[in-house]
Protein backbone atom coordinates (compact mmCIF):
# COMPACT_ATOMS: atom_id res chain seq x y z
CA UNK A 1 72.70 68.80 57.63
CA UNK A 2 69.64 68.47 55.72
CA UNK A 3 69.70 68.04 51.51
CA UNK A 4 67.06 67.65 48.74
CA UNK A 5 67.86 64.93 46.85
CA UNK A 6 65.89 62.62 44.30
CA UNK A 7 66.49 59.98 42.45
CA UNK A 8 64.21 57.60 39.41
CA UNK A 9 61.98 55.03 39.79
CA UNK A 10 61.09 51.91 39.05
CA UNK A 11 59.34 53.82 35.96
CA UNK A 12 62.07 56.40 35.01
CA UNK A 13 59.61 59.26 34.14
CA UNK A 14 58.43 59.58 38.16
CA UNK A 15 61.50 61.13 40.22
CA UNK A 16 61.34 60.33 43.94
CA UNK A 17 61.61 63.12 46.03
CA UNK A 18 63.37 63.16 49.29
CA UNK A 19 65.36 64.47 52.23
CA UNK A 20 68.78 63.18 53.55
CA UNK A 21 69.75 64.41 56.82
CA UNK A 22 73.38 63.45 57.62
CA UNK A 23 74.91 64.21 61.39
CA UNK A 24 76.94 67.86 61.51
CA UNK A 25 79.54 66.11 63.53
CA UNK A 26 82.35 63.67 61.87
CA UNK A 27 83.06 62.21 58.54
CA UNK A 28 81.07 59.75 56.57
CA UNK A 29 80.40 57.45 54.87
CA UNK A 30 77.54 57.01 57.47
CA UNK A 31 75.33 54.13 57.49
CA UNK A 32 72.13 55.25 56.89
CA UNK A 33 68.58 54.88 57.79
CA UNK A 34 65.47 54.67 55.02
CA UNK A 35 62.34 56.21 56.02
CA UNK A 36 59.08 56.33 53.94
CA UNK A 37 55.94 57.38 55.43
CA UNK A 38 53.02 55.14 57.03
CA UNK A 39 50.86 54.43 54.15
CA UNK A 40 50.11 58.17 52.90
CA UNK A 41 51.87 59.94 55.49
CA UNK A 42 53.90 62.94 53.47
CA UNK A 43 57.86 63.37 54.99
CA UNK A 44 57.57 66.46 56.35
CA UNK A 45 55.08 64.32 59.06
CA UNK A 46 57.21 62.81 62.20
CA UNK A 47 60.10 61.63 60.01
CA UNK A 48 62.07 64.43 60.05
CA UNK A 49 61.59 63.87 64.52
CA UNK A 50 62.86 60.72 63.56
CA UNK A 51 65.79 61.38 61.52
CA UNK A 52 66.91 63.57 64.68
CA UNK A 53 67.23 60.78 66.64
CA UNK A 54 69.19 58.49 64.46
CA UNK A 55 71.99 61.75 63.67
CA UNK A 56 72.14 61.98 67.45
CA UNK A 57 73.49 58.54 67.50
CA UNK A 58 75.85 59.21 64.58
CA UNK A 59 73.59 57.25 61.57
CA UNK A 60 72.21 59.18 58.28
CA UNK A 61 68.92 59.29 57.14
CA UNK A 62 66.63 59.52 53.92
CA UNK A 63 62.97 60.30 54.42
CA UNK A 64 60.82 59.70 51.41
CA UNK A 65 57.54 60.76 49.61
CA UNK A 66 56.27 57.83 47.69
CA UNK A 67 55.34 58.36 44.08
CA UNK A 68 51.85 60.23 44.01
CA UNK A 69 52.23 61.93 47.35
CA UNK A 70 53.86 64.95 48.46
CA UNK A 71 57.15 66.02 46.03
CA UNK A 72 57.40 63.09 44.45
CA UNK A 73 56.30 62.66 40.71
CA UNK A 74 53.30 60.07 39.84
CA UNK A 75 49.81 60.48 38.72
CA UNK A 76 47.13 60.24 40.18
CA UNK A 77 47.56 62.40 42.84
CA UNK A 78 46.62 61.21 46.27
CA UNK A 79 46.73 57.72 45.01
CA UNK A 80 47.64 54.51 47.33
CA UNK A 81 49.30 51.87 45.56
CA UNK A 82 51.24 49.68 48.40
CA UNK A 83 53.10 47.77 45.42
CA UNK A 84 54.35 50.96 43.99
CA UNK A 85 55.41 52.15 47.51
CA UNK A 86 57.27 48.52 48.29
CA UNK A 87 58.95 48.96 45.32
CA UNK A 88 59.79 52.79 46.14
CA UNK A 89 61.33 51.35 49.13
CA UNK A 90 63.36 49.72 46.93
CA UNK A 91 64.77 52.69 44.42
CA UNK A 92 65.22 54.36 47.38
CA UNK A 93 67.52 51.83 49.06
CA UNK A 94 69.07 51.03 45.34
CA UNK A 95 69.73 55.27 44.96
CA UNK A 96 71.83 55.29 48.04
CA UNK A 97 73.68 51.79 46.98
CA UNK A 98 74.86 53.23 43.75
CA UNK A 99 74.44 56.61 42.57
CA UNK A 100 77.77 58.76 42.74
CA UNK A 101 76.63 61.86 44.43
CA UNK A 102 76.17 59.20 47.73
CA UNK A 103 79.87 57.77 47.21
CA UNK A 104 81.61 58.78 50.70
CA UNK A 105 78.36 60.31 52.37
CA UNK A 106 76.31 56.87 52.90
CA UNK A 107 78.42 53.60 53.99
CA UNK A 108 76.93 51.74 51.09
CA UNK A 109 77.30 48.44 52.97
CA UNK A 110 75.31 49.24 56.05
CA UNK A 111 71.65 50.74 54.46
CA UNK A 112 69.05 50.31 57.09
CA UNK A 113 65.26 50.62 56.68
């Protein structure tokens, strides 16, 4: 199954936009796999290909637009900033550790990137 979600961050006026796939079969928590594109790639590139082949072996995933690219918020547009996307890694990762819509859909102790 496939979801929108988003989640703040590090500057809580920019939302991160995303996708978490999690497998159609069984029950979670599901650990879970953290994708962001290759420096400007958008999610809807290859990672969704990917996230296929981690719910075939049973594992969740969240693909990513860092902030200025794609859905996500940021300004300017188009604009590479590999500190800001490091530390998108991070929210992301920090989202699915605590946030309660996640609580019994992502195995908080097994998070993956």
């Amino acid at each position: 199954m496939k979801r929108a979600v988003e989640f703040p961050s590090e500057n809580p006026r920019e939302l991160i936009r995303a996708d978490l796939f999690t497998p159609d079969e069984g029950k979670g928590p599901w650990p879970v796999i953290v994708m962001g594109g290759g420096w400007c790639y958008v999610k809807e590139l290859i990672m969704p290909e990917y996230a296929q082949f981690f719910l075939r072996e049973g594992l969740a995933a969240l693909i990513f637009d860092y902030r200025c690219l794609g859905a996500s918020d940021g300004e300017p547009r188009q604009h590479l900033d590999p500190w800001k996307q490091i530390a998108d890694y991070r929210s992301a990762v920090d989202a699915l550790s605590y946030l309660d819509e996640y609580e019994g859909v992502i195995d908080r102790e097994r998070i993956g990137v």
